[in-house]
Protein backbone atom coordinates (compact mmCIF):
# COMPACT_ATOMS: atom_id res chain seq x y z
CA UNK A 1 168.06 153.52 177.44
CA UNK A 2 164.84 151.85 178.24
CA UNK A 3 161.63 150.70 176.40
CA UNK A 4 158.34 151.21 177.53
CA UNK A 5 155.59 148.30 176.86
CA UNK A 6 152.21 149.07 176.01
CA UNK A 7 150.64 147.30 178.26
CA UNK A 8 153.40 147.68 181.11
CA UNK A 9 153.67 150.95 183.51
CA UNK A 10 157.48 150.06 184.25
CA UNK A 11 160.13 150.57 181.67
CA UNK A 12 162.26 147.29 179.99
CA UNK A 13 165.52 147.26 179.10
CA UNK A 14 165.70 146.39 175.50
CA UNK A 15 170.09 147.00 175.06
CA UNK A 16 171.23 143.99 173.91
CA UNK A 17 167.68 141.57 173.46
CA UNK A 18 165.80 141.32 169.99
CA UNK A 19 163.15 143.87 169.59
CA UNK A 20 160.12 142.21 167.42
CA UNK A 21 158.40 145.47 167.08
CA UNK A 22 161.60 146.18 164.76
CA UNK A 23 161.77 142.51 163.27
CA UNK A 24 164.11 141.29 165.97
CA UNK A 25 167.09 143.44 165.06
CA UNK A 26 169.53 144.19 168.43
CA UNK A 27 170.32 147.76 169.57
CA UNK A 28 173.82 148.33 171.38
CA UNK A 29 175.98 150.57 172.58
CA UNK A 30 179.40 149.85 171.25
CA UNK A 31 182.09 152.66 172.18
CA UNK A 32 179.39 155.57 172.96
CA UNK A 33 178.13 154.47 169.14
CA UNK A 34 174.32 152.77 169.07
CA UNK A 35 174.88 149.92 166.82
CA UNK A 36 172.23 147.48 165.26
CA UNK A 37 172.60 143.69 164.68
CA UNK A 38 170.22 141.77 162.74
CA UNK A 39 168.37 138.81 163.72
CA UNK A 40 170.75 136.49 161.52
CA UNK A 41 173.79 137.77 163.30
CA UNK A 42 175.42 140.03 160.71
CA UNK A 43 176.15 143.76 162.30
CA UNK A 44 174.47 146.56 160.11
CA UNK A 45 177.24 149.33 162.10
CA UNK A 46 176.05 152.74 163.86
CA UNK A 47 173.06 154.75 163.03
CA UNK A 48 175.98 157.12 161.05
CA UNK A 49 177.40 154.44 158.74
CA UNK A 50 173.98 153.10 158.06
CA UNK A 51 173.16 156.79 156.94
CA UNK A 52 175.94 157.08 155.21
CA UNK A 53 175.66 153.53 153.06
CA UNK A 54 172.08 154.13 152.20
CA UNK A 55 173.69 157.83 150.63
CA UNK A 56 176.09 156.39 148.64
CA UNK A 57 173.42 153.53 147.28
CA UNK A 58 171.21 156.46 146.48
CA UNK A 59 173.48 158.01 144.71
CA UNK A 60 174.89 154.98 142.77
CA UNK A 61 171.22 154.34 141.69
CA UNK A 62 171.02 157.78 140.32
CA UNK A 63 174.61 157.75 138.31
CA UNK A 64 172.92 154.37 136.56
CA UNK A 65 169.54 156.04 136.08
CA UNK A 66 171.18 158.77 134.81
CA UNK A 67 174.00 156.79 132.33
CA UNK A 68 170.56 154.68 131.18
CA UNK A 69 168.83 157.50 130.17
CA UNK A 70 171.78 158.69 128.06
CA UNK A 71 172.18 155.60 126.66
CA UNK A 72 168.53 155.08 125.64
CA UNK A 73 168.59 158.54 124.10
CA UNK A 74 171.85 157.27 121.81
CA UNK A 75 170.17 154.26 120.88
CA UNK A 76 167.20 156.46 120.11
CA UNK A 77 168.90 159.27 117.94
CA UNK A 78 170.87 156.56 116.41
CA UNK A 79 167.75 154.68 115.31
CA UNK A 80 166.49 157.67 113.89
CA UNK A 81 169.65 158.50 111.86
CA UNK A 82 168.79 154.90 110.42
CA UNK A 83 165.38 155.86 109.42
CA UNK A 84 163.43 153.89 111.91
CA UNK A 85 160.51 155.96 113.86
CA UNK A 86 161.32 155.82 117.84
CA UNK A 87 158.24 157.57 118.97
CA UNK A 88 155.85 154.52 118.32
């Protein structure tokens, strides 16, 4: 694949050098796969995996969000059954 510069006509090659326009990360192919590397050296994977990781964080976010909100509401309900006023 190739990279066009703004103020170039001809096309660079950007596989394997930093890109700053994207914080100096590496693109690669790696077995047909396009895989990123960051600028301090640690491999992020393929495109898929990153998808895939960034899912699965979303989704762990929402089970907490989710397990805090019924938590909060037992704390709530069980203030209430104590006589304390949870709406101020």
């Amino acid at each position: 694949m190739l990279r066009y510069e703004p103020s170039s006509t001809a096309p660079s090659d950007w596989q394997g050098r930093p890109i700053p326009e994207l914080g100096g990360i590496v693109l690669d192919f790696v077995d047909g796969a396009l895989r990123l590397t960051r600028p301090n050296g640690l491999k992020a994977g393929s495109f898929t995996e990153l998808a895939a990781s960034e899912i699965r964080r979303a989704d762990e976010a929402e089970a907490r969000a989710v397990q805090a909100e019924r938590r909060a509401t037992e704390l709530a309900e069980r203030l209430r059954s104590l006589g304390h006023d949870t709406d101020s």
